[in-house]
PDB file of N, CA and C in Angstrom:
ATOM      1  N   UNK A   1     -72.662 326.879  90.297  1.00  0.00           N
ATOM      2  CA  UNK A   1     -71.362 326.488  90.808  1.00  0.00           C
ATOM      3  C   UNK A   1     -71.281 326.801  92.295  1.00  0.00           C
ATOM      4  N   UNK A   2     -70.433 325.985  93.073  1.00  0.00           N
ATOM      5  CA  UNK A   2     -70.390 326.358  94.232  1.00  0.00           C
ATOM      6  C   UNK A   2     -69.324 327.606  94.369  1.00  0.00           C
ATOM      7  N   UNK A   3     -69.580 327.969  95.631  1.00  0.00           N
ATOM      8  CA  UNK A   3     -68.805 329.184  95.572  1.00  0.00           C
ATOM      9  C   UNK A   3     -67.477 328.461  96.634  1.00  0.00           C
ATOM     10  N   UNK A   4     -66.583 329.374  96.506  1.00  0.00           N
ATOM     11  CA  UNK A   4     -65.075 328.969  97.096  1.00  0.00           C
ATOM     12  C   UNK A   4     -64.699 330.066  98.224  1.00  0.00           C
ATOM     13  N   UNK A   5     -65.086 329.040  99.250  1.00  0.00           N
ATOM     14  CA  UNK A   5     -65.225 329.776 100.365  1.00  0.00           C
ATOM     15  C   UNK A   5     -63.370 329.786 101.424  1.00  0.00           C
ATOM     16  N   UNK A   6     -62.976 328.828 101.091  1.00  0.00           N
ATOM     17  CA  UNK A   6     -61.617 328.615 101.479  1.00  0.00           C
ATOM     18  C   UNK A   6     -60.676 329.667 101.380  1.00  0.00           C
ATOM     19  N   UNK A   7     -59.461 329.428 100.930  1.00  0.00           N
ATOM     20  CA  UNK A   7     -58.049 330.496 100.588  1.00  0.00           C
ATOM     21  C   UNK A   7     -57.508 329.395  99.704  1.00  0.00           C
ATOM     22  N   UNK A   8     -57.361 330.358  98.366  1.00  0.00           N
ATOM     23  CA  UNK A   8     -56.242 329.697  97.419  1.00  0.00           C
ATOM     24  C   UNK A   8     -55.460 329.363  97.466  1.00  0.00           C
ATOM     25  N   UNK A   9     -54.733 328.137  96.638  1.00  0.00           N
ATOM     26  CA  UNK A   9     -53.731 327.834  97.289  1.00  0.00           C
ATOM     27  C   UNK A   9     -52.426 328.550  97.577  1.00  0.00           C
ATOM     28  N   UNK A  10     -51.815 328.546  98.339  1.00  0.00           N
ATOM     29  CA  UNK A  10     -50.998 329.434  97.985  1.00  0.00           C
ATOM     30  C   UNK A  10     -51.122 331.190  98.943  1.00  0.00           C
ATOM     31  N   UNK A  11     -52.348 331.359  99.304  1.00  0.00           N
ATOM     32  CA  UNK A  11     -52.983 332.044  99.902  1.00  0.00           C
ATOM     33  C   UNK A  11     -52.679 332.574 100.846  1.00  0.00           C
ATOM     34  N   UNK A  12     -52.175 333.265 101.871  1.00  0.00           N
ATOM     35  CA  UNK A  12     -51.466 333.204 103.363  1.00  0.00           C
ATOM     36  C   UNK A  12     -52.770 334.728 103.770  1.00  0.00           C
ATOM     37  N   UNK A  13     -53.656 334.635 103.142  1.00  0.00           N
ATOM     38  CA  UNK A  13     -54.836 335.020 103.855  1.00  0.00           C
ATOM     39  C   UNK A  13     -55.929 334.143 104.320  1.00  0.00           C
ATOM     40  N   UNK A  14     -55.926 333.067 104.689  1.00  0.00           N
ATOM     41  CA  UNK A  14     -56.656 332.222 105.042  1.00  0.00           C
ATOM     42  C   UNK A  14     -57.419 332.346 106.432  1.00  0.00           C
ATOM     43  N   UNK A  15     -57.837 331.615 106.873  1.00  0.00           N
ATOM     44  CA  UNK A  15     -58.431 331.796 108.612  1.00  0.00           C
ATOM     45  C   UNK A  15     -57.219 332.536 109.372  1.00  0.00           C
ATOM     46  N   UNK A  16     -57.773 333.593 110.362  1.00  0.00           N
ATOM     47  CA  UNK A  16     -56.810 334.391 111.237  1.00  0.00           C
ATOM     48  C   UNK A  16     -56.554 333.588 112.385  1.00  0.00           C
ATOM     49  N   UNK A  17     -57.159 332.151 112.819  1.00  0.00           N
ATOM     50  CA  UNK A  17     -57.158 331.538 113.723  1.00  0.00           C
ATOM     51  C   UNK A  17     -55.630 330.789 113.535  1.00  0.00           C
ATOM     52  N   UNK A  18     -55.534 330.209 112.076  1.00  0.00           N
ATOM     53  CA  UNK A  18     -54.423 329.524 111.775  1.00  0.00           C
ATOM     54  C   UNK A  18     -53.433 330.128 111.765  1.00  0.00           C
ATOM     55  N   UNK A  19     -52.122 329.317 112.195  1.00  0.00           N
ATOM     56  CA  UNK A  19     -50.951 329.333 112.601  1.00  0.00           C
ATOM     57  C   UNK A  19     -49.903 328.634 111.574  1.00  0.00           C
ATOM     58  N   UNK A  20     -50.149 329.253 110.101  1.00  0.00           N
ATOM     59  CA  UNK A  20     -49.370 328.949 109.162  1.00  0.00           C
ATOM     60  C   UNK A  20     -47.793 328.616 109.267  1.00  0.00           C
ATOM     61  N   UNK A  21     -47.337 329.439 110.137  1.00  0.00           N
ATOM     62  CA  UNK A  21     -45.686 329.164 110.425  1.00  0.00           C
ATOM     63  C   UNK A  21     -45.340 327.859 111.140  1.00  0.00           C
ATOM     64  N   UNK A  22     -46.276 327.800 112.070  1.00  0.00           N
ATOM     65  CA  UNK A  22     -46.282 326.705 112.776  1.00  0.00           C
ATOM     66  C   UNK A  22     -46.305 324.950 112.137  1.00  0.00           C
ATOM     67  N   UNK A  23     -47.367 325.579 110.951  1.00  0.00           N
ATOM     68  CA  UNK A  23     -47.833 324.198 110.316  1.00  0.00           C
ATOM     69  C   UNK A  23     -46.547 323.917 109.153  1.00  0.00           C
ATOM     70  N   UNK A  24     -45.828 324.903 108.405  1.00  0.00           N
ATOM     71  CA  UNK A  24     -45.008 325.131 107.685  1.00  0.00           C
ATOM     72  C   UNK A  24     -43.400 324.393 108.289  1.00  0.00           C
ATOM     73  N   UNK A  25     -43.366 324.777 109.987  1.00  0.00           N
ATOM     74  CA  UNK A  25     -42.217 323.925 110.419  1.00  0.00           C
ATOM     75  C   UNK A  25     -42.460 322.719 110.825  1.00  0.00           C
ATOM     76  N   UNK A  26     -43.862 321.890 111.023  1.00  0.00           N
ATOM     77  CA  UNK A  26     -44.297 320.664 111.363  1.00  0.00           C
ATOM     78  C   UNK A  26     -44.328 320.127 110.383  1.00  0.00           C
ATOM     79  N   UNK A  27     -44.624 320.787 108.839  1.00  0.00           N
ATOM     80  CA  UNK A  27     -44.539 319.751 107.798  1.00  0.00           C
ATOM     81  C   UNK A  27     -42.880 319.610 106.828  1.00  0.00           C
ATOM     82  N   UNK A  28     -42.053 320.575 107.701  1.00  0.00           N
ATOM     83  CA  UNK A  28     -40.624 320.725 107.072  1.00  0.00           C
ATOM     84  C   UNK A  28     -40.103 319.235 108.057  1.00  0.00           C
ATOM     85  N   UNK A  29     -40.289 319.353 109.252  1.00  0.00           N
ATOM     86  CA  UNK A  29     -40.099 318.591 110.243  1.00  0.00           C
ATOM     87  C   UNK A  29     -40.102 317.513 109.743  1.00  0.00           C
ATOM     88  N   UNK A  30     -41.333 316.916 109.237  1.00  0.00           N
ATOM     89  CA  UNK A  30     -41.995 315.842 109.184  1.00  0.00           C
ATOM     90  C   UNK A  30     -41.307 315.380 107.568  1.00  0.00           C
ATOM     91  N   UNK A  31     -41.111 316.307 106.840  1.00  0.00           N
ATOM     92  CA  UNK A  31     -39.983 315.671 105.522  1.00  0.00           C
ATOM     93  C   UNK A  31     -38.681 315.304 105.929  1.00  0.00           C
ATOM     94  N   UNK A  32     -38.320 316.114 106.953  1.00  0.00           N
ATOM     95  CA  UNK A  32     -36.803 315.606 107.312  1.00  0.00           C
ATOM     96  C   UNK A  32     -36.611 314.123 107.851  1.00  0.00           C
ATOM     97  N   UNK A  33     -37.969 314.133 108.575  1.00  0.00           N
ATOM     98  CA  UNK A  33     -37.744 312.771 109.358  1.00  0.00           C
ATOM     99  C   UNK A  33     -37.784 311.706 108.449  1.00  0.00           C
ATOM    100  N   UNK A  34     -38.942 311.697 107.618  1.00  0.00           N
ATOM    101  CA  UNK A  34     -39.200 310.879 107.022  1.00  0.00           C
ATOM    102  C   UNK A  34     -38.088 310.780 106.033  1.00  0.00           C
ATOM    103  N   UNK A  35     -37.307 311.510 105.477  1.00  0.00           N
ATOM    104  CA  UNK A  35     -35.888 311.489 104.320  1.00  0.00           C
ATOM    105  C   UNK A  35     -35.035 310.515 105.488  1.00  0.00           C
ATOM    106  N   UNK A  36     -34.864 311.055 106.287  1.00  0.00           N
ATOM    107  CA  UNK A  36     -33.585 310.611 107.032  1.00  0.00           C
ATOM    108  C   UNK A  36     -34.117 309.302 107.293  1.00  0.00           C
ATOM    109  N   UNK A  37     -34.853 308.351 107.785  1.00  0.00           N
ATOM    110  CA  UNK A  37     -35.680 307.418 108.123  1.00  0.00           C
ATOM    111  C   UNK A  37     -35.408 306.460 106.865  1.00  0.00           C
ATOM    112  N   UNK A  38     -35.635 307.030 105.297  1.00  0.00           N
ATOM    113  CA  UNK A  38     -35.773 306.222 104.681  1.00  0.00           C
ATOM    114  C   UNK A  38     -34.226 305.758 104.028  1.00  0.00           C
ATOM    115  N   UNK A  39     -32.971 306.797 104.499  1.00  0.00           N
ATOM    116  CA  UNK A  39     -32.104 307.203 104.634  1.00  0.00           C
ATOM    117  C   UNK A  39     -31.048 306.026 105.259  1.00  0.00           C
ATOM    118  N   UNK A  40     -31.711 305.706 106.823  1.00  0.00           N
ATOM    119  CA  UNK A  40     -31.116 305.131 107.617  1.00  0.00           C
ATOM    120  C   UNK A  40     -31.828 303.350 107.064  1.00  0.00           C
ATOM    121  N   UNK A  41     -32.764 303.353 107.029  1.00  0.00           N
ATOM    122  CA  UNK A  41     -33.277 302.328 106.380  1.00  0.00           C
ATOM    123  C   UNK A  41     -32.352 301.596 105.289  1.00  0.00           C
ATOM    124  N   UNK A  42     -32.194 302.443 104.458  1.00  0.00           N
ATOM    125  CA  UNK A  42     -31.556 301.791 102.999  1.00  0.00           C
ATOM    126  C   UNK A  42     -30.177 301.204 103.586  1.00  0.00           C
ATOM    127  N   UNK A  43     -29.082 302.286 103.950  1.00  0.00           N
ATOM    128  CA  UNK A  43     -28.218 302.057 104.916  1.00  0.00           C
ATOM    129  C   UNK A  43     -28.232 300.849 105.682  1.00  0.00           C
ATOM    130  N   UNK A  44     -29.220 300.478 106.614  1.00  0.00           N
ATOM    131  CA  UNK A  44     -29.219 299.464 107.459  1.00  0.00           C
ATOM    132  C   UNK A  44     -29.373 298.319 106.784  1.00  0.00           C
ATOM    133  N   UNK A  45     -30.658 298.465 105.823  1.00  0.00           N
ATOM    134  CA  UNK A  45     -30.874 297.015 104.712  1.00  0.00           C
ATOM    135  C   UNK A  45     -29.296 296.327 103.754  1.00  0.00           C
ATOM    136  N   UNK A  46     -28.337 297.900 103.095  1.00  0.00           N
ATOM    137  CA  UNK A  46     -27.539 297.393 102.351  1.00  0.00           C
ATOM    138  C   UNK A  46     -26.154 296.778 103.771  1.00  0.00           C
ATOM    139  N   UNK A  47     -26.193 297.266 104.898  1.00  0.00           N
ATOM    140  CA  UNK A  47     -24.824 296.939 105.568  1.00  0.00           C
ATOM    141  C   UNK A  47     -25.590 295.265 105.929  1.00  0.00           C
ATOM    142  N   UNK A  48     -27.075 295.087 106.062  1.00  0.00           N
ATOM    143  CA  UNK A  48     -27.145 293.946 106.024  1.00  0.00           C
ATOM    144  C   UNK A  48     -26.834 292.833 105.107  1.00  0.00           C
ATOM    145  N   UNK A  49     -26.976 293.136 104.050  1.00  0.00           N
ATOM    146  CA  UNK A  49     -26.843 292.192 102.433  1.00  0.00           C
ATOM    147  C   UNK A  49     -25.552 292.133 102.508  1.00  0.00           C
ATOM    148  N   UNK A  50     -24.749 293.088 102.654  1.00  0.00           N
ATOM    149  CA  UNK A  50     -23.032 292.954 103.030  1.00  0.00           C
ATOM    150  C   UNK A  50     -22.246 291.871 104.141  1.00  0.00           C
ATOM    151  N   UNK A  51     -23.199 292.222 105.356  1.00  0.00           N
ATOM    152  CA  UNK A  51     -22.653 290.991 106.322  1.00  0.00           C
ATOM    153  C   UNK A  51     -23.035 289.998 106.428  1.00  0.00           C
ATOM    154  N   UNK A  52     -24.676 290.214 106.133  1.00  0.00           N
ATOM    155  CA  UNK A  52     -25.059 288.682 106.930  1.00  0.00           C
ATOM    156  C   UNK A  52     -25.235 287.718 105.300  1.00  0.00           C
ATOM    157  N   UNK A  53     -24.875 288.064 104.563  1.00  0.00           N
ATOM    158  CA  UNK A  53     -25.200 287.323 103.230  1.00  0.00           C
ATOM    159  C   UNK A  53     -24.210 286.603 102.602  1.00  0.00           C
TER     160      UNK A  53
END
């Protein structure tokens, strides 16, 4: 078997190089945008079906 050289998941002993907090608010970031996005989307599609239809 290979051996498991990584950090489990879950792990917050991983490489000392990494910047876990950092990556933790870039991927919180990156859900918000994308919620709100799909958010404003739906929004924009239904006020369209309303007026221009």
């Amino acid at each position: 078997m290979a051996d498991n050289h990584g950090a489990a998941a879950g792990d917050r002993a991983g490489h000392p190089d990494m910047d876990y907090a950092e990556h933790e608010k870039t991927y919180k970031f990156f859900v918000a945008l994308t919620k709100w996005g799909v958010i404003s989307n739906v929004v924009l599609l239904t006020l369209m079906a309303i007026f221009l239809l």
